[in-house]
PDB file of N, CA and C in Angstrom:
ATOM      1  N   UNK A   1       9.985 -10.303 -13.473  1.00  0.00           N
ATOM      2  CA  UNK A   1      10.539  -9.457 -12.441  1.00  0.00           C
ATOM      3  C   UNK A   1      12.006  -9.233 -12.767  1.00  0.00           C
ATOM      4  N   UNK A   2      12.547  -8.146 -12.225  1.00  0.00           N
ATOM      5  CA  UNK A   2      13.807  -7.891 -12.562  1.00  0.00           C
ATOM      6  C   UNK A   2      14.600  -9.093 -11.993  1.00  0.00           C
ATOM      7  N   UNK A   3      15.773  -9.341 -12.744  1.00  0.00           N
ATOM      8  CA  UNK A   3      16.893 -10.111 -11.915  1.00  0.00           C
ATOM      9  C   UNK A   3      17.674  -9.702 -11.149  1.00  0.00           C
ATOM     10  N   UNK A   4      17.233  -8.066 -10.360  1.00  0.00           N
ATOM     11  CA  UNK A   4      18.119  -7.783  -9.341  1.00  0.00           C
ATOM     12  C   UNK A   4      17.405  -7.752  -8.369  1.00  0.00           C
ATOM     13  N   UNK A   5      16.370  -8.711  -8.324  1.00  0.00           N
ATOM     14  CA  UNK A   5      15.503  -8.989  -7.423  1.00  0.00           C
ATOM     15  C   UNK A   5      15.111 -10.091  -6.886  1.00  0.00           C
ATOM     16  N   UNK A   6      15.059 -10.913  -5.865  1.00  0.00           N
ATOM     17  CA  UNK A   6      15.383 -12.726  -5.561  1.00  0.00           C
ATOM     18  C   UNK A   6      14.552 -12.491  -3.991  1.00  0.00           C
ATOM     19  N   UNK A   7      13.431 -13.582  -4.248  1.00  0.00           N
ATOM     20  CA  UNK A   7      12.853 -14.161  -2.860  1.00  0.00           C
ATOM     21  C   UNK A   7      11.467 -13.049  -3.293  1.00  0.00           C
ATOM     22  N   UNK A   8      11.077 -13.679  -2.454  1.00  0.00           N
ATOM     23  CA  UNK A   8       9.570 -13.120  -2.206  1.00  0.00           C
ATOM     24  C   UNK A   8       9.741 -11.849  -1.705  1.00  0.00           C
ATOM     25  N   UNK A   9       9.158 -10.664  -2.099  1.00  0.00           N
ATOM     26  CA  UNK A   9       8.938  -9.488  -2.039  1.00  0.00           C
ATOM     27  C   UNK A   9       7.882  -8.816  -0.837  1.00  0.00           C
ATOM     28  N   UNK A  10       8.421  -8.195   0.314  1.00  0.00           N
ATOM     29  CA  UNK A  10       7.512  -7.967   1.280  1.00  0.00           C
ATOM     30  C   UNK A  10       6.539  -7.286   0.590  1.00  0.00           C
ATOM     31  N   UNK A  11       5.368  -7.334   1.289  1.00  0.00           N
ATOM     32  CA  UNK A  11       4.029  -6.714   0.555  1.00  0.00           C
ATOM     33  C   UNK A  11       3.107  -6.476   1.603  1.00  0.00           C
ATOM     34  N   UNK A  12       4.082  -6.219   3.255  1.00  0.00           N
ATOM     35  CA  UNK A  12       2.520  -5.768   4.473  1.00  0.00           C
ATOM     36  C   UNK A  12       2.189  -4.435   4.164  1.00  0.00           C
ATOM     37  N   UNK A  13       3.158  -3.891   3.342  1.00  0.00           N
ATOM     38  CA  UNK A  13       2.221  -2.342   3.588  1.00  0.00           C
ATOM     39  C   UNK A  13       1.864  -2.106   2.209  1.00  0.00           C
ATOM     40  N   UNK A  14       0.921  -3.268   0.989  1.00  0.00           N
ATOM     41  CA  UNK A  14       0.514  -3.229   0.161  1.00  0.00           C
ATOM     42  C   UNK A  14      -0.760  -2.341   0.667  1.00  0.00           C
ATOM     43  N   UNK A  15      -1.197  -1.627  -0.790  1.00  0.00           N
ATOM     44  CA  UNK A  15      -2.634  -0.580  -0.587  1.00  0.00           C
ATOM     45  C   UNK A  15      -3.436  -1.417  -1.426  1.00  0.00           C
ATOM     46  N   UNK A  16      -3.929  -2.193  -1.464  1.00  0.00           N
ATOM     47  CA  UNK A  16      -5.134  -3.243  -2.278  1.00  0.00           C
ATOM     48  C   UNK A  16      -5.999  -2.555  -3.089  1.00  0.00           C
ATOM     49  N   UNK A  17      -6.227  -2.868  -3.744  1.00  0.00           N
ATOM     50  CA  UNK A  17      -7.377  -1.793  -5.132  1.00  0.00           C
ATOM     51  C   UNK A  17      -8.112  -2.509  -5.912  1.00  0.00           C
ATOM     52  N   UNK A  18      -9.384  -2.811  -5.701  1.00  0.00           N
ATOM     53  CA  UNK A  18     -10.355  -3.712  -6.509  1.00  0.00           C
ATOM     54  C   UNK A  18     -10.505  -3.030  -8.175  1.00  0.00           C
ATOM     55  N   UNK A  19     -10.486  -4.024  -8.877  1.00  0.00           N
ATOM     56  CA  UNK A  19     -11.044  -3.112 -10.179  1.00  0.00           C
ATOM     57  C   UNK A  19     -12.002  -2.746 -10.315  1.00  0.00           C
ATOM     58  N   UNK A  20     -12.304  -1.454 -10.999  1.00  0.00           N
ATOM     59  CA  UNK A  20     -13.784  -1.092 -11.046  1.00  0.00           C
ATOM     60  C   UNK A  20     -14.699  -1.547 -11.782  1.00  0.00           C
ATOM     61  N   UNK A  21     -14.508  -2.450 -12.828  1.00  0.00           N
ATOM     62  CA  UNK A  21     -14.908  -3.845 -13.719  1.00  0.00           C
ATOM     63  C   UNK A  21     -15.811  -4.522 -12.557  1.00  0.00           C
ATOM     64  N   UNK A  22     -15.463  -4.743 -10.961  1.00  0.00           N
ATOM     65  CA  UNK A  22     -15.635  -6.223 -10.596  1.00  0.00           C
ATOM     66  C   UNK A  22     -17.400  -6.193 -10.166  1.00  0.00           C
ATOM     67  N   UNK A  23     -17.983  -4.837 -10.418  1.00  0.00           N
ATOM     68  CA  UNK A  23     -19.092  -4.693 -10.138  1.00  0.00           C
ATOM     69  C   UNK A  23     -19.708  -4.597  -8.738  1.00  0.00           C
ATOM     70  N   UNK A  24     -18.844  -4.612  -7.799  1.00  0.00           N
ATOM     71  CA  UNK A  24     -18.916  -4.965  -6.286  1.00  0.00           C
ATOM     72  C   UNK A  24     -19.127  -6.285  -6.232  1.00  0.00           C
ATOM     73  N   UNK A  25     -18.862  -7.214  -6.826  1.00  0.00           N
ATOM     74  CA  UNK A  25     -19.129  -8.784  -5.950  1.00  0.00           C
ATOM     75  C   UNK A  25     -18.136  -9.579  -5.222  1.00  0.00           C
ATOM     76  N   UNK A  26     -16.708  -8.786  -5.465  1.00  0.00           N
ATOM     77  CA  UNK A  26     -15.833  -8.812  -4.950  1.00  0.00           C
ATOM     78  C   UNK A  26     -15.115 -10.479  -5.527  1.00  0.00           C
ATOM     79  N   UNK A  27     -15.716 -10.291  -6.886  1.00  0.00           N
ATOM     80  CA  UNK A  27     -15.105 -11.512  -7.712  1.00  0.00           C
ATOM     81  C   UNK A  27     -14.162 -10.963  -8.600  1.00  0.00           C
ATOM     82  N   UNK A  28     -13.057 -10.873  -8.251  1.00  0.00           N
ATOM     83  CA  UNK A  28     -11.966  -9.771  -9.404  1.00  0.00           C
ATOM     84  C   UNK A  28     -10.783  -9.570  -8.888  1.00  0.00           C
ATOM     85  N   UNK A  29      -9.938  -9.162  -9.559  1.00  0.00           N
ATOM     86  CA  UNK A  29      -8.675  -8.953  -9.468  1.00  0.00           C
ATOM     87  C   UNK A  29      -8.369  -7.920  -8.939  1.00  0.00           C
ATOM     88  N   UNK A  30      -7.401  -7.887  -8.129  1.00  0.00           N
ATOM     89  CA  UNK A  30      -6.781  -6.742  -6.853  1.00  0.00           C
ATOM     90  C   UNK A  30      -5.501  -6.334  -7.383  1.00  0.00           C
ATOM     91  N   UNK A  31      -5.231  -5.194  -7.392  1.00  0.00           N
ATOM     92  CA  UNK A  31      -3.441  -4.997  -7.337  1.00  0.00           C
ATOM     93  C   UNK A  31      -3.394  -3.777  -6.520  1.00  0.00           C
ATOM     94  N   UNK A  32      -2.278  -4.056  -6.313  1.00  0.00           N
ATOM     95  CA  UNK A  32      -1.501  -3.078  -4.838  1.00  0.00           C
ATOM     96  C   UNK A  32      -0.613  -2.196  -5.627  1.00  0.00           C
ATOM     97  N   UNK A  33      -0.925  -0.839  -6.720  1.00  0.00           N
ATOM     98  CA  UNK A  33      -0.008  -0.130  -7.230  1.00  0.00           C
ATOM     99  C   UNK A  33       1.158   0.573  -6.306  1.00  0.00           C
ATOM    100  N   UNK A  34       1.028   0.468  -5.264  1.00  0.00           N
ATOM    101  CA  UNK A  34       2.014   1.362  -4.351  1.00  0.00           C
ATOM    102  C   UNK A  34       3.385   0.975  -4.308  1.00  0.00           C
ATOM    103  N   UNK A  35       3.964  -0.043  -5.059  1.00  0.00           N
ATOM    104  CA  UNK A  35       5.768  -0.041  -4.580  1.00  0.00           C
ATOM    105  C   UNK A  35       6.326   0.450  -6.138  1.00  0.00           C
ATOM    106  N   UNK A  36       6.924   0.716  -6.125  1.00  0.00           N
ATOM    107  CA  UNK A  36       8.243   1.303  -6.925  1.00  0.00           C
ATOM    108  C   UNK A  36       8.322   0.402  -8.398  1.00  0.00           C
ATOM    109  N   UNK A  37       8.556  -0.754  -7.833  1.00  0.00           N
ATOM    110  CA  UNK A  37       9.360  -1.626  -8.795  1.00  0.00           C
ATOM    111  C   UNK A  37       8.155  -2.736  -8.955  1.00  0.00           C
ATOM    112  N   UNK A  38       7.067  -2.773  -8.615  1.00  0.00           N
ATOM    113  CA  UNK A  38       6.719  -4.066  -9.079  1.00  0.00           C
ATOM    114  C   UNK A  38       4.872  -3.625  -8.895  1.00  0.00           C
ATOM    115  N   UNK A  39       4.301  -4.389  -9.572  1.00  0.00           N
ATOM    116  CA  UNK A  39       2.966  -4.611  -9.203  1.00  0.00           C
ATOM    117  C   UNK A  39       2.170  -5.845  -8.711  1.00  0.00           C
ATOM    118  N   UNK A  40       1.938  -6.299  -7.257  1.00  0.00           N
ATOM    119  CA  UNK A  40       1.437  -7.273  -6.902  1.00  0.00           C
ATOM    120  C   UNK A  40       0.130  -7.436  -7.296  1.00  0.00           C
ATOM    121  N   UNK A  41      -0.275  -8.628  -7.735  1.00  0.00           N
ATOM    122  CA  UNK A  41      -1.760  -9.055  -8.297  1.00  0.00           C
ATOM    123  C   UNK A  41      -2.161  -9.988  -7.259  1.00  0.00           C
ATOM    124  N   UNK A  42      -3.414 -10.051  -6.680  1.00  0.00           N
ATOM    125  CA  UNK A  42      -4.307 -11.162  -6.643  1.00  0.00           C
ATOM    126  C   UNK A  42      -5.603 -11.640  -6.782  1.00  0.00           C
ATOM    127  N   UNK A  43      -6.133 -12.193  -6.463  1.00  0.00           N
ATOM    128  CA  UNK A  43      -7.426 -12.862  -6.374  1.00  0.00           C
ATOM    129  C   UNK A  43      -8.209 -12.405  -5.309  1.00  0.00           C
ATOM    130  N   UNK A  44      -9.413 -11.365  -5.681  1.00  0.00           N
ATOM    131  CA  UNK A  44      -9.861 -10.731  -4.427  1.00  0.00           C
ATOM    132  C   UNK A  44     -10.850 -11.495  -3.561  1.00  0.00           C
ATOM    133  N   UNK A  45     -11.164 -12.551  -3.877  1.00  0.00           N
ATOM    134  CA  UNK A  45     -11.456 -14.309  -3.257  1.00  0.00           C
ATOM    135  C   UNK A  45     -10.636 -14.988  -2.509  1.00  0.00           C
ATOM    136  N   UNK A  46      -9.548 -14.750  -2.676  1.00  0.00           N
ATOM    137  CA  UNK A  46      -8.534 -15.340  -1.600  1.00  0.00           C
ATOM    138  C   UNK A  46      -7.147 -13.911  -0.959  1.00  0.00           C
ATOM    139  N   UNK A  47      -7.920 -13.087  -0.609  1.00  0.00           N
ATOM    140  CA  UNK A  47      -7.028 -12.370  -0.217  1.00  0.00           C
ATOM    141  C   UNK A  47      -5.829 -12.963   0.836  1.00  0.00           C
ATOM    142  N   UNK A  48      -5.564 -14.429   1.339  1.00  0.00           N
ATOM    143  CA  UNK A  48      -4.282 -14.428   1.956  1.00  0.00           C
ATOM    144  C   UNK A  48      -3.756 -15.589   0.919  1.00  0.00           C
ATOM    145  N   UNK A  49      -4.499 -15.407   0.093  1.00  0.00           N
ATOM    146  CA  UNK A  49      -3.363 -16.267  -0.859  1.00  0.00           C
ATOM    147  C   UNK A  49      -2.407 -15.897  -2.081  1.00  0.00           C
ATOM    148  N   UNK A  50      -1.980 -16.922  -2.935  1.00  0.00           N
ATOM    149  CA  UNK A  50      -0.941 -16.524  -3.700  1.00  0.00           C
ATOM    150  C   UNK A  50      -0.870 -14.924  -4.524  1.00  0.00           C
ATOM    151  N   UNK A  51       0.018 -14.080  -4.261  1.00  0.00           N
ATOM    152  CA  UNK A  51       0.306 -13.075  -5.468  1.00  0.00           C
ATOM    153  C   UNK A  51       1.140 -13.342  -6.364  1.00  0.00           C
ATOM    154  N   UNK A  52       0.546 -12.749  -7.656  1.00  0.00           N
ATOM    155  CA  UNK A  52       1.935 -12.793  -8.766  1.00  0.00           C
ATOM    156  C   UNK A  52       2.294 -11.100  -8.992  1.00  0.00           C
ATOM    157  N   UNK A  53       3.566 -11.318  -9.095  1.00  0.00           N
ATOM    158  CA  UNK A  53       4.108  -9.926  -9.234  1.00  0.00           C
ATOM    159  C   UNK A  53       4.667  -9.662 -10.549  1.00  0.00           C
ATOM    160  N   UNK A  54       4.676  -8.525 -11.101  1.00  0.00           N
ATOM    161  CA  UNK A  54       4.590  -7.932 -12.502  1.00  0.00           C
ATOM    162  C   UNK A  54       5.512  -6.410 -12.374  1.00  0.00           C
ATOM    163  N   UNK A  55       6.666  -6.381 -12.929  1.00  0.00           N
ATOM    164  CA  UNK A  55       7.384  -5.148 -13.354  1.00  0.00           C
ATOM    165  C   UNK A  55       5.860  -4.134 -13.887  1.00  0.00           C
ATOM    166  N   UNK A  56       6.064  -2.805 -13.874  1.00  0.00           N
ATOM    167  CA  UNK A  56       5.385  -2.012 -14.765  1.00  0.00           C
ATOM    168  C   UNK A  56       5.426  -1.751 -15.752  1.00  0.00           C
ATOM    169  N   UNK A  57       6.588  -2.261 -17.154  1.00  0.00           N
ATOM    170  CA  UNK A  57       6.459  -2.624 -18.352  1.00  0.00           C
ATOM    171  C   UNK A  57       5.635  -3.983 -18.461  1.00  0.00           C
ATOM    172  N   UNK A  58       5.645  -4.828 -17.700  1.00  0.00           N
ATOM    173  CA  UNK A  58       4.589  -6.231 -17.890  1.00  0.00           C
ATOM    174  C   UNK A  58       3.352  -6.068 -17.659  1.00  0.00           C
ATOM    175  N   UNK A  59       3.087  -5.334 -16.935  1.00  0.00           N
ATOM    176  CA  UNK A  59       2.008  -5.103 -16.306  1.00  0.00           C
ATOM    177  C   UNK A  59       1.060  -3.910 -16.915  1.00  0.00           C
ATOM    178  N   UNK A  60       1.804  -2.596 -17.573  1.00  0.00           N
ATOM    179  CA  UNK A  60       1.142  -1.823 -18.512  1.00  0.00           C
ATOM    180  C   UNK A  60       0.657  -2.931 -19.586  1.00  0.00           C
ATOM    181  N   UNK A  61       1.583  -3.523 -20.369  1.00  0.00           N
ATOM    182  CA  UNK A  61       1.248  -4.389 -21.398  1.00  0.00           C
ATOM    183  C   UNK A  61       0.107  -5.416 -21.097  1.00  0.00           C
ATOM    184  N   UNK A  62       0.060  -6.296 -20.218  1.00  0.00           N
ATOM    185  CA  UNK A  62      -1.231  -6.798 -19.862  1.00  0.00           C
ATOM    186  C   UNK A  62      -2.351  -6.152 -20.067  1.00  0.00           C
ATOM    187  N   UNK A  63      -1.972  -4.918 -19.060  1.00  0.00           N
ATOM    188  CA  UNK A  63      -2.961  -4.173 -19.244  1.00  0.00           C
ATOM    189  C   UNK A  63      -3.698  -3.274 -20.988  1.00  0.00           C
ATOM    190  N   UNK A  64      -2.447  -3.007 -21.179  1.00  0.00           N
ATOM    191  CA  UNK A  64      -3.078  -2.637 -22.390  1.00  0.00           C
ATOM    192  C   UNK A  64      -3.871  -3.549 -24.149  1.00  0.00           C
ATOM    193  N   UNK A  65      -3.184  -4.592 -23.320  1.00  0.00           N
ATOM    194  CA  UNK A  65      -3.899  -5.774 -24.484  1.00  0.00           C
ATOM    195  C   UNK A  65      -5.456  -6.248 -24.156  1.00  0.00           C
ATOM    196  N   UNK A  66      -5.943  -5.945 -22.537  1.00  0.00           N
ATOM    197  CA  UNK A  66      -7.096  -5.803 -22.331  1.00  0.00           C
ATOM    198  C   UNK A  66      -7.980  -4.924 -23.480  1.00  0.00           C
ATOM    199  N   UNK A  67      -7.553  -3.893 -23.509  1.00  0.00           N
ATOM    200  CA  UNK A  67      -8.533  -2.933 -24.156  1.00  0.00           C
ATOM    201  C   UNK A  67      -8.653  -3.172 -25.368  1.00  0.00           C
TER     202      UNK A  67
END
């Protein structure tokens, strides 16, 4: 995450987005593309639990080492 950025990042008006990988079993990874600066990830199994958050250079790259 950037360093002009400190503390936990509000995320109530995250838009949640299952991957289309997860087959509907709702065993898969969620991210909330909607803020600016960051991409929140979680666990679509524990939706009130931990997120990790990812700049969109970290997070393209993840992504693109998938493929």
């Amino acid at each position: 995450m950037n360093s002009a950025h400190h503390g936990t990042p509000n995320l109530s008006g995250a838009q949640w987005r299952t991957s289309s990988y997860s087959g509907g079993n709702n065993e898969c990874v969620e991210v909330a593309p909607n803020f600016p600066h960051l991409i929140p990830v979680r666990d679509s199994t524990r939706p009130t639990g931990p997120v990790l958050t990812f700049g969109h250079t970290a997070w393209q790259t993840f992504v693109n080492d998938l493929a």
